[in-house]
N, C-alpha and C. Protein backbone atom coordinates (compact mmCIF):
# COMPACT_ATOMS: atom_id res chain seq x y z
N UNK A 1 80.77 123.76 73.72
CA UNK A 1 80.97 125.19 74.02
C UNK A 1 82.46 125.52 73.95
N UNK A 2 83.20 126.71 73.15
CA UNK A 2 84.29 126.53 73.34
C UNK A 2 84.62 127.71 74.28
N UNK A 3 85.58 127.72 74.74
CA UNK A 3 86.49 128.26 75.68
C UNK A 3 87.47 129.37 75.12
N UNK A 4 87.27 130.97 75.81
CA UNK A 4 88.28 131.55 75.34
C UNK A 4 88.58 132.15 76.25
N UNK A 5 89.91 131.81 76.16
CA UNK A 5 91.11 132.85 77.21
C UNK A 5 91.51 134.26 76.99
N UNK A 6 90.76 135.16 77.93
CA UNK A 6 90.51 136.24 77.73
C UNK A 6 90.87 137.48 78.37
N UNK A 7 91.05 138.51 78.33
CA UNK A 7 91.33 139.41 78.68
C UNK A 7 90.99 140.99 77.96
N UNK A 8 90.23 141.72 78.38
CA UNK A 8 89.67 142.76 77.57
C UNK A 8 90.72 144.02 76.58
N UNK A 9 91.76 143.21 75.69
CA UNK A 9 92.64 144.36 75.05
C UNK A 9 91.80 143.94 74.11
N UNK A 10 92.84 145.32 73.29
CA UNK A 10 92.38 145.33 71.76
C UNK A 10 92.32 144.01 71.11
N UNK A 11 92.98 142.85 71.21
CA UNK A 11 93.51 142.10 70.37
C UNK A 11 92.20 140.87 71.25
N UNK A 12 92.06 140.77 72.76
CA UNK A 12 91.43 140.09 73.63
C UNK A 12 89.96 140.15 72.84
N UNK A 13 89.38 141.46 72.79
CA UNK A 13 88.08 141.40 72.36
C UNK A 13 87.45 140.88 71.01
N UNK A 14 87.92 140.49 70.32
CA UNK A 14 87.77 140.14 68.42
C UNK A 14 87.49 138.82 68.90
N UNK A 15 87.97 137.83 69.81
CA UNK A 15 87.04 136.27 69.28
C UNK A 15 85.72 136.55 70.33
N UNK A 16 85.20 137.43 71.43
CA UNK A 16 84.20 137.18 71.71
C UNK A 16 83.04 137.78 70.88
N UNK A 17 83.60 138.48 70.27
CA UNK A 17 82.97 139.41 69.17
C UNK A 17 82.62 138.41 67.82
N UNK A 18 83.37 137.91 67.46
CA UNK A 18 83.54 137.28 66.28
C UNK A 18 82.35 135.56 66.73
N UNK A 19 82.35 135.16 68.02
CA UNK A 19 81.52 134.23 69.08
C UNK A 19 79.76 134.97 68.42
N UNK A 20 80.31 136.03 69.28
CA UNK A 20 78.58 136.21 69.14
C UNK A 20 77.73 137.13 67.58
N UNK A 21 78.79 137.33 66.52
CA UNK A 21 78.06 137.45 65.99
C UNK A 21 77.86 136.25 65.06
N UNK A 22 78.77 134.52 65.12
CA UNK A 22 78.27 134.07 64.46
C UNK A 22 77.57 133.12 65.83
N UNK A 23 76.87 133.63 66.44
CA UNK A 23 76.01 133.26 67.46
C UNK A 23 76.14 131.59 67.92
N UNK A 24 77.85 131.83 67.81
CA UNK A 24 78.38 130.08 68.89
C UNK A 24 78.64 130.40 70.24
N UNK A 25 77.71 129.63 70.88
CA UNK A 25 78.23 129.64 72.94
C UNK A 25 79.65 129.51 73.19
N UNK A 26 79.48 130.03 73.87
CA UNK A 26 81.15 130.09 74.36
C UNK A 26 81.53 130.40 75.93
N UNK A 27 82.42 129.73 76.47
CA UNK A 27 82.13 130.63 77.85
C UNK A 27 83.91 131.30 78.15
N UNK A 28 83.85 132.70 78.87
CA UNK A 28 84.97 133.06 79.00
C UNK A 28 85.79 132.70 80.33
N UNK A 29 87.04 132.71 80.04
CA UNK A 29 88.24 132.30 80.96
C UNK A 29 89.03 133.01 80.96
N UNK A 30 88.76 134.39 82.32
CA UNK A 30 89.26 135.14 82.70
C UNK A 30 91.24 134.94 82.80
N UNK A 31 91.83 135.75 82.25
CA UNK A 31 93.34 135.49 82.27
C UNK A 31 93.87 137.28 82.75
N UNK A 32 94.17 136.47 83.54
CA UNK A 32 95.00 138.01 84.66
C UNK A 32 96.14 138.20 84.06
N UNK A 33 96.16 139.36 83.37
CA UNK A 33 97.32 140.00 82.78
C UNK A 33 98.87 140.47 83.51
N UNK A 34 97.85 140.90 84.76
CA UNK A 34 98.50 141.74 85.55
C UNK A 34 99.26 140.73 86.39
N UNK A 35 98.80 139.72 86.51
CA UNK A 35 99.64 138.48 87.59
C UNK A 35 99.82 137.38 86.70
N UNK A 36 100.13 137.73 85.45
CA UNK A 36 101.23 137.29 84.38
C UNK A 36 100.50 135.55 84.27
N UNK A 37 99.61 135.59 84.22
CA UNK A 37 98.65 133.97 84.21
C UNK A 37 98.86 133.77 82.98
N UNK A 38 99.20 134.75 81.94
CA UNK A 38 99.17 133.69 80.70
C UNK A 38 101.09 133.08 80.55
N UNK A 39 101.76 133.78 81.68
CA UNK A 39 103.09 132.83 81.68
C UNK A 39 102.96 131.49 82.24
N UNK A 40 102.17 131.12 82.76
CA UNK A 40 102.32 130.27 83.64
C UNK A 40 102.12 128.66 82.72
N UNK A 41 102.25 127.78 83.20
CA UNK A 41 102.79 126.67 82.67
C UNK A 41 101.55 125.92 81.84
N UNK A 42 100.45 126.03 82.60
CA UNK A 42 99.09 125.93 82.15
C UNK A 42 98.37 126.31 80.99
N UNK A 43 98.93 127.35 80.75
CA UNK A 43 98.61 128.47 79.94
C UNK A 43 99.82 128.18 78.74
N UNK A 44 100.53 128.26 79.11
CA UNK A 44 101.70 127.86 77.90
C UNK A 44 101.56 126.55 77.24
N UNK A 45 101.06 125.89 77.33
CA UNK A 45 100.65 124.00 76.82
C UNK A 45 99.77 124.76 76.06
N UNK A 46 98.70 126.26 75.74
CA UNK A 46 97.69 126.14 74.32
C UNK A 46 98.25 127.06 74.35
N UNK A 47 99.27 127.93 74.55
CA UNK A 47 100.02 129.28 73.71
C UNK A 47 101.46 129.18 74.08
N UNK A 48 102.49 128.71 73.42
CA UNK A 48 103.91 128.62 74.08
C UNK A 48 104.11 130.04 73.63
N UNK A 49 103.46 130.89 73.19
CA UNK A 49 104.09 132.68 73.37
C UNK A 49 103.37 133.14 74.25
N UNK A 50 102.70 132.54 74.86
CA UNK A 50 102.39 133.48 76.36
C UNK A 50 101.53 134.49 76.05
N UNK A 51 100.50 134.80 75.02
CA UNK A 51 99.59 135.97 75.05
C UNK A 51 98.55 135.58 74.83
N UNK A 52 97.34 136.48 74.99
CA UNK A 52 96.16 135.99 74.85
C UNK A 52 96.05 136.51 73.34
N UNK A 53 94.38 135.99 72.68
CA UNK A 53 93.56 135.41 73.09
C UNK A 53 93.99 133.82 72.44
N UNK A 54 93.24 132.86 73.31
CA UNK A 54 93.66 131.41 72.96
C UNK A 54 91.83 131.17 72.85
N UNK A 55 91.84 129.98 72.18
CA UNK A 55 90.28 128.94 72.19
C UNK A 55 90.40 127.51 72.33
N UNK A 56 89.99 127.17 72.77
CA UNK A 56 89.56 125.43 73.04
C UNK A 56 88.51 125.70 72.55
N UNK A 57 88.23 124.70 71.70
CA UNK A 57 87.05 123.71 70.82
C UNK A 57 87.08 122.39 71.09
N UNK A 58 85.99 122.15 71.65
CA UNK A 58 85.95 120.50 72.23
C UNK A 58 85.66 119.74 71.16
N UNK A 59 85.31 120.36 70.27
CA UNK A 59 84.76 119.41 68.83
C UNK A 59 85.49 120.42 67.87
N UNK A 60 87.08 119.81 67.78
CA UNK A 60 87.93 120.19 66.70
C UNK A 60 87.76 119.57 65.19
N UNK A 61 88.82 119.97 64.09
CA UNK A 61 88.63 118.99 63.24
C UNK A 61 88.43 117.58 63.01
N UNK A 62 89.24 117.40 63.76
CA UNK A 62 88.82 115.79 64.03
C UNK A 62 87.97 115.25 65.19
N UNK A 63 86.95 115.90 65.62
CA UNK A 63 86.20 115.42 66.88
C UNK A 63 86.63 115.66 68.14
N UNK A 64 87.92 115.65 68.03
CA UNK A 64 88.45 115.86 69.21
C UNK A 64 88.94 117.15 69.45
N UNK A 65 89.11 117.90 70.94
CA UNK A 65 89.18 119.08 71.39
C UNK A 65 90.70 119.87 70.33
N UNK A 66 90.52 120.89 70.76
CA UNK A 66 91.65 121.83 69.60
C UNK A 66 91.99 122.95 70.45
N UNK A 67 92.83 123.43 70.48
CA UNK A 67 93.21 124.83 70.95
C UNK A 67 94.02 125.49 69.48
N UNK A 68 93.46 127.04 69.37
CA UNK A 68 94.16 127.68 68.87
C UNK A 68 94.29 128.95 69.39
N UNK A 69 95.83 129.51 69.33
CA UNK A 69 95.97 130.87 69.56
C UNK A 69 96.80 131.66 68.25
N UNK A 70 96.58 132.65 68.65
CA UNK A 70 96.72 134.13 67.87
C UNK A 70 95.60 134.56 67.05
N UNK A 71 95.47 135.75 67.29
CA UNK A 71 93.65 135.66 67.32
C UNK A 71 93.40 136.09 65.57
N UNK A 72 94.39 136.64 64.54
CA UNK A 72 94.01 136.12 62.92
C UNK A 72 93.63 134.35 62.97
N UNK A 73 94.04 133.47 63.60
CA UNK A 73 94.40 132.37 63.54
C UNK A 73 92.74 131.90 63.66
N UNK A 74 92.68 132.12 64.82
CA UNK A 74 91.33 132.24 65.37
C UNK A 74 90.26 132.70 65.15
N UNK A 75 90.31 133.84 64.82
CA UNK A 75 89.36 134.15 63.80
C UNK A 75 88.84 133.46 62.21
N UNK A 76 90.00 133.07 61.65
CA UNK A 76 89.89 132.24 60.29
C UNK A 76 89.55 130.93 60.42
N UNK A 77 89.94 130.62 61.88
CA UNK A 77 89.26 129.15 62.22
C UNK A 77 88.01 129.19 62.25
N UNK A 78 87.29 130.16 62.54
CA UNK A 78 86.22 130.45 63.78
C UNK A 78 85.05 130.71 61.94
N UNK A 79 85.93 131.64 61.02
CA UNK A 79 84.87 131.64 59.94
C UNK A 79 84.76 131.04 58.90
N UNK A 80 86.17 129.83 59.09
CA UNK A 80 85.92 128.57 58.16
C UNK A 80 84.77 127.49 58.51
N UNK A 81 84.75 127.37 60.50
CA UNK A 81 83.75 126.55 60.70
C UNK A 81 82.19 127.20 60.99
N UNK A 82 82.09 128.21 60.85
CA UNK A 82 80.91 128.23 61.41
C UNK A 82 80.95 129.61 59.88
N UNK A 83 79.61 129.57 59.11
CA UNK A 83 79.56 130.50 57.66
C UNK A 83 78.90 131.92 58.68
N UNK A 84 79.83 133.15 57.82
CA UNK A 84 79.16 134.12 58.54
C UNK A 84 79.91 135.45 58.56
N UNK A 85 81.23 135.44 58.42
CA UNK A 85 82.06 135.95 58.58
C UNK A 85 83.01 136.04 57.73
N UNK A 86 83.01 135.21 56.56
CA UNK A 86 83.75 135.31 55.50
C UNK A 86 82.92 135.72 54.74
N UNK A 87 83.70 136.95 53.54
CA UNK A 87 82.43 136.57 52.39
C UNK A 87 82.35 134.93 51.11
N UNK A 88 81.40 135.04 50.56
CA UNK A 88 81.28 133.92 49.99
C UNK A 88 81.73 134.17 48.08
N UNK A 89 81.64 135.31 47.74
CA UNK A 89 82.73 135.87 46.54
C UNK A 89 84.26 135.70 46.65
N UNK A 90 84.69 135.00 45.82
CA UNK A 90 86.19 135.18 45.99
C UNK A 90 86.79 136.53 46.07
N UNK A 91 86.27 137.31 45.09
CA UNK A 91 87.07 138.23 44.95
C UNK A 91 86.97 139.08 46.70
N UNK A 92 85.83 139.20 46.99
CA UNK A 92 85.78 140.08 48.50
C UNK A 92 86.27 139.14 49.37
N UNK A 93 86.38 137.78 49.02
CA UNK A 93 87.03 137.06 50.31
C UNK A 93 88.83 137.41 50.29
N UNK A 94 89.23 137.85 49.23
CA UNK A 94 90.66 138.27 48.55
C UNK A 94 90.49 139.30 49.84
N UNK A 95 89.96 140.36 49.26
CA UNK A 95 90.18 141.43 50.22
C UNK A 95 89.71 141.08 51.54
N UNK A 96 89.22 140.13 52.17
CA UNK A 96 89.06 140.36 53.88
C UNK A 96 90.13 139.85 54.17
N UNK A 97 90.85 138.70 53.42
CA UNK A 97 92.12 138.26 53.59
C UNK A 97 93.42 139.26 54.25
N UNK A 98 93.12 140.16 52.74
CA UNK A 98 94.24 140.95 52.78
C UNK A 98 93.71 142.00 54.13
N UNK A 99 92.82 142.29 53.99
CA UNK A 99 92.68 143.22 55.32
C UNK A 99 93.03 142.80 56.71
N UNK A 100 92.42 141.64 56.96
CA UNK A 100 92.67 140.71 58.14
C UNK A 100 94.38 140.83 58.07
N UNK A 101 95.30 140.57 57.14
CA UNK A 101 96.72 140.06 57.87
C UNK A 101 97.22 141.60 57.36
N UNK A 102 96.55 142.57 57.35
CA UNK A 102 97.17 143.78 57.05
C UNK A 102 97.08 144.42 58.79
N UNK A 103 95.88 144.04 59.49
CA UNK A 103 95.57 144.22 60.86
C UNK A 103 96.88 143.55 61.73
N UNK A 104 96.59 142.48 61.63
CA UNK A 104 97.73 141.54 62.36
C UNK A 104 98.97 141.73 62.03
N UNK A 105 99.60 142.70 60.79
CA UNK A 105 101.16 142.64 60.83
C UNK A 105 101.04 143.78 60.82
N UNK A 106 100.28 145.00 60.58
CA UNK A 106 100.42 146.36 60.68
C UNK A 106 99.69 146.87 61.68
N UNK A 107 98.53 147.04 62.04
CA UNK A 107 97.57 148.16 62.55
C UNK A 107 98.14 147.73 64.08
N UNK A 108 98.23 146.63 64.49
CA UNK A 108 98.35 146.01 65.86
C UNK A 108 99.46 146.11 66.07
N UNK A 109 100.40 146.06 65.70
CA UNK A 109 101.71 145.93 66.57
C UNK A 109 102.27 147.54 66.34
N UNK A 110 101.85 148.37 64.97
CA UNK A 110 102.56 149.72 65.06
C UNK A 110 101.79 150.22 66.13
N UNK A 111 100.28 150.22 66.05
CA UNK A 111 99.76 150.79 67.40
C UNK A 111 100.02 150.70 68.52
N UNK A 112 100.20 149.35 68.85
CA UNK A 112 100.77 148.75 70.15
C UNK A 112 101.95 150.04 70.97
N UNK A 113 102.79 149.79 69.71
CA UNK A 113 104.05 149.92 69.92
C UNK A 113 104.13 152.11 70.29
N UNK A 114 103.16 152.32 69.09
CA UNK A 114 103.13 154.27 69.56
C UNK A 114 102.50 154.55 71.23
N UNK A 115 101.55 153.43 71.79
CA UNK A 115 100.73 153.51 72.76
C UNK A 115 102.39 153.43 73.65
N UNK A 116 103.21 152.38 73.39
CA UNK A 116 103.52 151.94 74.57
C UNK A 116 105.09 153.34 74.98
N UNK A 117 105.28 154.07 73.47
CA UNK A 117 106.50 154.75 73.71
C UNK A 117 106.11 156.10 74.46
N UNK A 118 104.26 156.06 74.36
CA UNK A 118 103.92 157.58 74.68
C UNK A 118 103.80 157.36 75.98
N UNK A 119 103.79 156.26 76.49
CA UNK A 119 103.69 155.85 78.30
C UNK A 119 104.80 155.88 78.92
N UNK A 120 105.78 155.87 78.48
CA UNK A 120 107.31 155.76 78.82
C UNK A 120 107.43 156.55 80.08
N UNK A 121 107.80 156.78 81.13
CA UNK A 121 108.25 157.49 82.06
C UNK A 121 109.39 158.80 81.16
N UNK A 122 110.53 157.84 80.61
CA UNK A 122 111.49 158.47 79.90
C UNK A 122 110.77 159.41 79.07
N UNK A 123 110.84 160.16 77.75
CA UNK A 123 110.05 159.99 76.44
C UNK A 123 111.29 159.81 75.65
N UNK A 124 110.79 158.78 74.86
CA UNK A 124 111.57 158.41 73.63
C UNK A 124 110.75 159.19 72.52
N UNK A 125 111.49 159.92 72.09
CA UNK A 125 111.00 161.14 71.18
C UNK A 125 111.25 160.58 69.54
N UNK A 126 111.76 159.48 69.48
CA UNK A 126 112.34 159.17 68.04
C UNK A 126 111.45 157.60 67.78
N UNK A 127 111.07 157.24 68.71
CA UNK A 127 110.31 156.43 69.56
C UNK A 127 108.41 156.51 68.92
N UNK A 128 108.24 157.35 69.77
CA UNK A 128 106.90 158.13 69.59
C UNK A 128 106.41 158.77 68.26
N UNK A 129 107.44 159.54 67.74
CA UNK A 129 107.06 159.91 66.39
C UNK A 129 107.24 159.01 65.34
N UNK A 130 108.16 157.89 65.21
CA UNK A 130 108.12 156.51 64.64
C UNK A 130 106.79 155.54 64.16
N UNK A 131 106.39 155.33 65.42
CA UNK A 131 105.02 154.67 65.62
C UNK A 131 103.93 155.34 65.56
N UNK A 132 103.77 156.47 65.61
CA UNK A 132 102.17 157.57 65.94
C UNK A 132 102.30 157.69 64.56
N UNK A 133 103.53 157.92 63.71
CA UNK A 133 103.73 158.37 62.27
C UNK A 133 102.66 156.85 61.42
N UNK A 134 103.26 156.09 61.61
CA UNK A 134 103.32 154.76 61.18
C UNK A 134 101.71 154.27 61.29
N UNK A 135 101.19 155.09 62.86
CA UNK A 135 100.00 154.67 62.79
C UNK A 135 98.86 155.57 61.95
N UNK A 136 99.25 156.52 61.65
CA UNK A 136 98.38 157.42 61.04
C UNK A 136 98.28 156.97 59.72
N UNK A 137 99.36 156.70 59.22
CA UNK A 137 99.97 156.18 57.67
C UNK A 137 98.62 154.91 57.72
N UNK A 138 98.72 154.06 58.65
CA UNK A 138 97.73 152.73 58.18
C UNK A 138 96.22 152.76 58.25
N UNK A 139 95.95 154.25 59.49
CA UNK A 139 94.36 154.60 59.84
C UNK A 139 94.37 155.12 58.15
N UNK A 140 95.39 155.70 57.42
CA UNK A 140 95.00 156.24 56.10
C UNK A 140 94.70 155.61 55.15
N UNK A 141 95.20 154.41 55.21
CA UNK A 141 94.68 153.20 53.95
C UNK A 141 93.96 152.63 54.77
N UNK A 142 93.07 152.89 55.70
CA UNK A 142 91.92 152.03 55.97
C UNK A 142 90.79 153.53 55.27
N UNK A 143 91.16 153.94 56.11
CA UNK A 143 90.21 155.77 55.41
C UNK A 143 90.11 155.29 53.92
N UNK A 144 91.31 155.48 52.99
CA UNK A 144 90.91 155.13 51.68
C UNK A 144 89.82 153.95 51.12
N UNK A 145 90.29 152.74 52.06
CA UNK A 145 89.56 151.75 51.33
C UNK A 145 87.90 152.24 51.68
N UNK A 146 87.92 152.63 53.02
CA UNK A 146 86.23 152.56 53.58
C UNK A 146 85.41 153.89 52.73
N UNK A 147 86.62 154.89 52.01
CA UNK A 147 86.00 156.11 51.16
C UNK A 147 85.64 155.02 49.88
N UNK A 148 85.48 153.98 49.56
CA UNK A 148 85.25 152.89 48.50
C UNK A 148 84.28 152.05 48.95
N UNK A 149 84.49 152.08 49.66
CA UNK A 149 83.17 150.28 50.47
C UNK A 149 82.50 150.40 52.11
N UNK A 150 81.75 149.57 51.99
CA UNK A 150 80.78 150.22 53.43
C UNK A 150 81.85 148.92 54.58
N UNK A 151 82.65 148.23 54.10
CA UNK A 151 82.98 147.23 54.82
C UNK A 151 84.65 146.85 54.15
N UNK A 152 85.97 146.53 55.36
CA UNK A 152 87.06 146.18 54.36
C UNK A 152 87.31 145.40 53.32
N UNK A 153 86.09 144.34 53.37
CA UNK A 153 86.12 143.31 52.25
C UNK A 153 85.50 143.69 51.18
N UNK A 154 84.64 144.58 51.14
CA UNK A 154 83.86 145.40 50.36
C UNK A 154 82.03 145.63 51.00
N UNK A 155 81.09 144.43 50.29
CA UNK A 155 80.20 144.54 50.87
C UNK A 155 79.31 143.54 52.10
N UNK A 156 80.62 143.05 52.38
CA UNK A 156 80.11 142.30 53.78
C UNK A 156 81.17 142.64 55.07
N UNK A 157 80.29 142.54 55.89
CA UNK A 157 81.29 143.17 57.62
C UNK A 157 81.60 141.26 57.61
N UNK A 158 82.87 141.62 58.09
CA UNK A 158 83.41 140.11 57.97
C UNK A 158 84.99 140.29 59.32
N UNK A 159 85.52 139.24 59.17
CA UNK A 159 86.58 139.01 60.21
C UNK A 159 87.75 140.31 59.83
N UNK A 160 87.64 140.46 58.57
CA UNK A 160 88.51 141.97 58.78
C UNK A 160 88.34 143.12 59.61
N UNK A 161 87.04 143.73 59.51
CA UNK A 161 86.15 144.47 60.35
C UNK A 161 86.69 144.58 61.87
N UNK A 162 85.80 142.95 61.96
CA UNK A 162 86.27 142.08 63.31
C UNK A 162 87.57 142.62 64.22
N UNK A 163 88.91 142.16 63.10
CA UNK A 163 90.00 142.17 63.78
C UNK A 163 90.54 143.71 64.05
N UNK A 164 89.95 144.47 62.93
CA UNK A 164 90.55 146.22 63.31
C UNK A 164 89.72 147.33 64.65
N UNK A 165 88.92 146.78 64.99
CA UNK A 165 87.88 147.61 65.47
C UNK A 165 88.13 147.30 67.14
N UNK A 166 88.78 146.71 67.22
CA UNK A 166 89.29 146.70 68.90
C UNK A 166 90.41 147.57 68.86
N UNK A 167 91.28 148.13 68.09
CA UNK A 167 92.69 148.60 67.96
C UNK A 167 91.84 150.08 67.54
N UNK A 168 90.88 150.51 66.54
CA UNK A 168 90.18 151.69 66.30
C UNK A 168 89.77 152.54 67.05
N UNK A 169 88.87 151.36 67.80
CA UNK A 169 87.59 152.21 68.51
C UNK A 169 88.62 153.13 70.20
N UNK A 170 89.82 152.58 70.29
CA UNK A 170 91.17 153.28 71.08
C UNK A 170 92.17 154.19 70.44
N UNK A 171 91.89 154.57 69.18
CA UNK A 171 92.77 154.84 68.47
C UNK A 171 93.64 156.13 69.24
N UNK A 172 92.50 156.63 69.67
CA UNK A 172 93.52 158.14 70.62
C UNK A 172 95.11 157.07 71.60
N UNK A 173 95.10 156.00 71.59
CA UNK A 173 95.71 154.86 72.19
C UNK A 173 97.06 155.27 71.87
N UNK A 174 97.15 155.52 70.45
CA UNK A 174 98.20 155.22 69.86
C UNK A 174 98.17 156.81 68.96
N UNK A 175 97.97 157.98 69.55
CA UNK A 175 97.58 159.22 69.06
C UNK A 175 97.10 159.25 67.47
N UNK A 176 96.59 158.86 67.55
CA UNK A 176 95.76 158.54 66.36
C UNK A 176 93.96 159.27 66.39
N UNK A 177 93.79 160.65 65.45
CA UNK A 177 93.03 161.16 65.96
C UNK A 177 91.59 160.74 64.65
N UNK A 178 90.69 160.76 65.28
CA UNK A 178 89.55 159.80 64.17
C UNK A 178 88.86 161.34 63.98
N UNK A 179 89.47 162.04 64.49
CA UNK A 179 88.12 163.65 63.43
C UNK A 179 88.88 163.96 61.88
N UNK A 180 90.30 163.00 62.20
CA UNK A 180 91.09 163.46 60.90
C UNK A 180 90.31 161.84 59.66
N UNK A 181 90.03 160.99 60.06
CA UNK A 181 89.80 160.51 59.25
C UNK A 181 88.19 159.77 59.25
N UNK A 182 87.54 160.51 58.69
CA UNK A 182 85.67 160.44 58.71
C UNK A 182 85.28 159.16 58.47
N UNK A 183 85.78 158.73 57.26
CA UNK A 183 85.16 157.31 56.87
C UNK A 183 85.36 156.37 57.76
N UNK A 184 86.72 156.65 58.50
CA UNK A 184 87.29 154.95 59.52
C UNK A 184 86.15 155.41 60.97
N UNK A 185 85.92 156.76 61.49
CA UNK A 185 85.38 157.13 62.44
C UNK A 185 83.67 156.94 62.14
N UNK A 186 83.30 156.73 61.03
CA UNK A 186 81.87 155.77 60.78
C UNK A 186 81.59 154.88 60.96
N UNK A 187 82.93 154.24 60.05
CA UNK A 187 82.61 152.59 60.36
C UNK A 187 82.65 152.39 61.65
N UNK A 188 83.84 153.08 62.80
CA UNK A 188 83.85 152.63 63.85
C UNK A 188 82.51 152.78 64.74
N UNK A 189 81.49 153.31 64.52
CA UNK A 189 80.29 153.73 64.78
C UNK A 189 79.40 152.69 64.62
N UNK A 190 79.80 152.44 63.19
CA UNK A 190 78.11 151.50 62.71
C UNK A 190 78.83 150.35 63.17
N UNK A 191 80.26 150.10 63.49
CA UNK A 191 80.19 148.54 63.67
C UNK A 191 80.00 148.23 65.83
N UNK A 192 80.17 149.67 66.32
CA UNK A 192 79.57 149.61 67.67
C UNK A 192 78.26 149.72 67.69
N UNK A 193 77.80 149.83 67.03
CA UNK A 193 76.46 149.66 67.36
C UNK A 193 75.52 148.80 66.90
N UNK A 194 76.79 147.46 66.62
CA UNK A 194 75.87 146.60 66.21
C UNK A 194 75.41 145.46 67.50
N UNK A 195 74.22 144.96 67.61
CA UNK A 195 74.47 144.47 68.87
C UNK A 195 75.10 143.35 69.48
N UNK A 196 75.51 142.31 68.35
CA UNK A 196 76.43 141.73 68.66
C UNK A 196 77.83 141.48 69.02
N UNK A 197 78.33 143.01 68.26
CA UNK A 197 79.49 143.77 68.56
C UNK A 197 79.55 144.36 70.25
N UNK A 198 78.09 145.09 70.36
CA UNK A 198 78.09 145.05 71.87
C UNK A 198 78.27 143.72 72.73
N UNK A 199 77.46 142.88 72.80
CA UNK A 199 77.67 141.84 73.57
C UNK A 199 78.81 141.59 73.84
N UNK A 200 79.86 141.21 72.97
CA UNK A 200 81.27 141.14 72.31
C UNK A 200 82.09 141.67 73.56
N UNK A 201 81.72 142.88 73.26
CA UNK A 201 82.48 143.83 74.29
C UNK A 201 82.16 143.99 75.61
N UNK A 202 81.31 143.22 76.07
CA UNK A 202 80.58 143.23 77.44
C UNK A 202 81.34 141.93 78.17
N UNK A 203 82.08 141.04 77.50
CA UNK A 203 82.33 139.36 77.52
C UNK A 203 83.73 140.05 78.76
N UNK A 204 83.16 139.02 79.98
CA UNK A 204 84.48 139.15 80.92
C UNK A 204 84.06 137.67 81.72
């Protein structure tokens, strides 16, 4: 059974999600954000950056237990070993690729970052329009691709999907408004209502 260190953010929810829809047990390990548990010394031996989400696999590549963190990382682990989540075409596995590390170096950290300037006590005004700009710009090349394909890889829901749809389905997060863009505000629909996607999101 593997083990994931967890906490319900955007970035937290994609391996229990990614768990149950390629239907591997897993059990979760609550990590208190708020009382800074993933600094702690314990926690730093399977993530020396201190964030969630992390996994233990007791039956790693070599038999023996594995931890991995950063959750692209994790995810690509998760759909190299177990089939389900990648597609099996090169060419659409090209694109979940590219979608997947387009999530992890763009959608997630510009979002992050518009959420966190619009909370400011201060307002950083150069700040806010930076990142909200930045995030609209990337909800727009997801809009484009999904006005092309029912899925980012094309025709399979796969770990790209996976990794954008915790950062989406918040998008007002990061003022990011989904009546402006129809196609990303579908997918975000059909992929909540899938029920493994629910389960996913139920994981505490």
């Amino acid at each position: 059974m593997i083990d994931v260190y967890f906490a319900p953010t955007p970035n937290g929810v994609k391996i229990p999600i990614a768990l149950e829809e390629l239907g591997v047990p897993y059990r979760v390990v609550p990590v208190n954000l708020a009382r800074e548990e993933q600094k702690q010394p314990a926690f730093l031996a399977l993530n020396p950056n201190g964030r969630i989400p992390v996994i233990v696999d007791p039956d790693g590549p070599d038999g023996e237990p594995v931890s991995v963190f950063e959750s692209g990382a994790i995810l690509l682990y998760l759909a190299e070993k177990y089939s389900g989540l990648m597609p099996e075409s090169p060419r659409e596995r090209l694109r979940a690729l590219e979608y997947l590390f387009f999530q992890i170096g763009g959608v997630g950290p510009m979002f992050g970052q518009a959420g966190w300037f619009m909370r400011q006590p201060e307002r950083v005004a150069a700040g806010i329009d930076r990142y909200q700009a930045e995030s609209r710009r990337l909800t727009g090349v997801l809009e484009a691709r999904l006005q092309q394909a029912p899925w980012l890889a094309g025709s399979i829901f796969s770990v790209a999907d996976i990794a954008h749809v915790g950062w989406l389905r918040v998008a007002d997060y990061a003022g990011v408004r989904l009546e402006e863009f129809p196609a990303v505000r579908d997918w975000v629909s059909r992929i909540l209502a899938r029920p493994a996607v629910q389960r996913g999101l139920g994981a505490h």
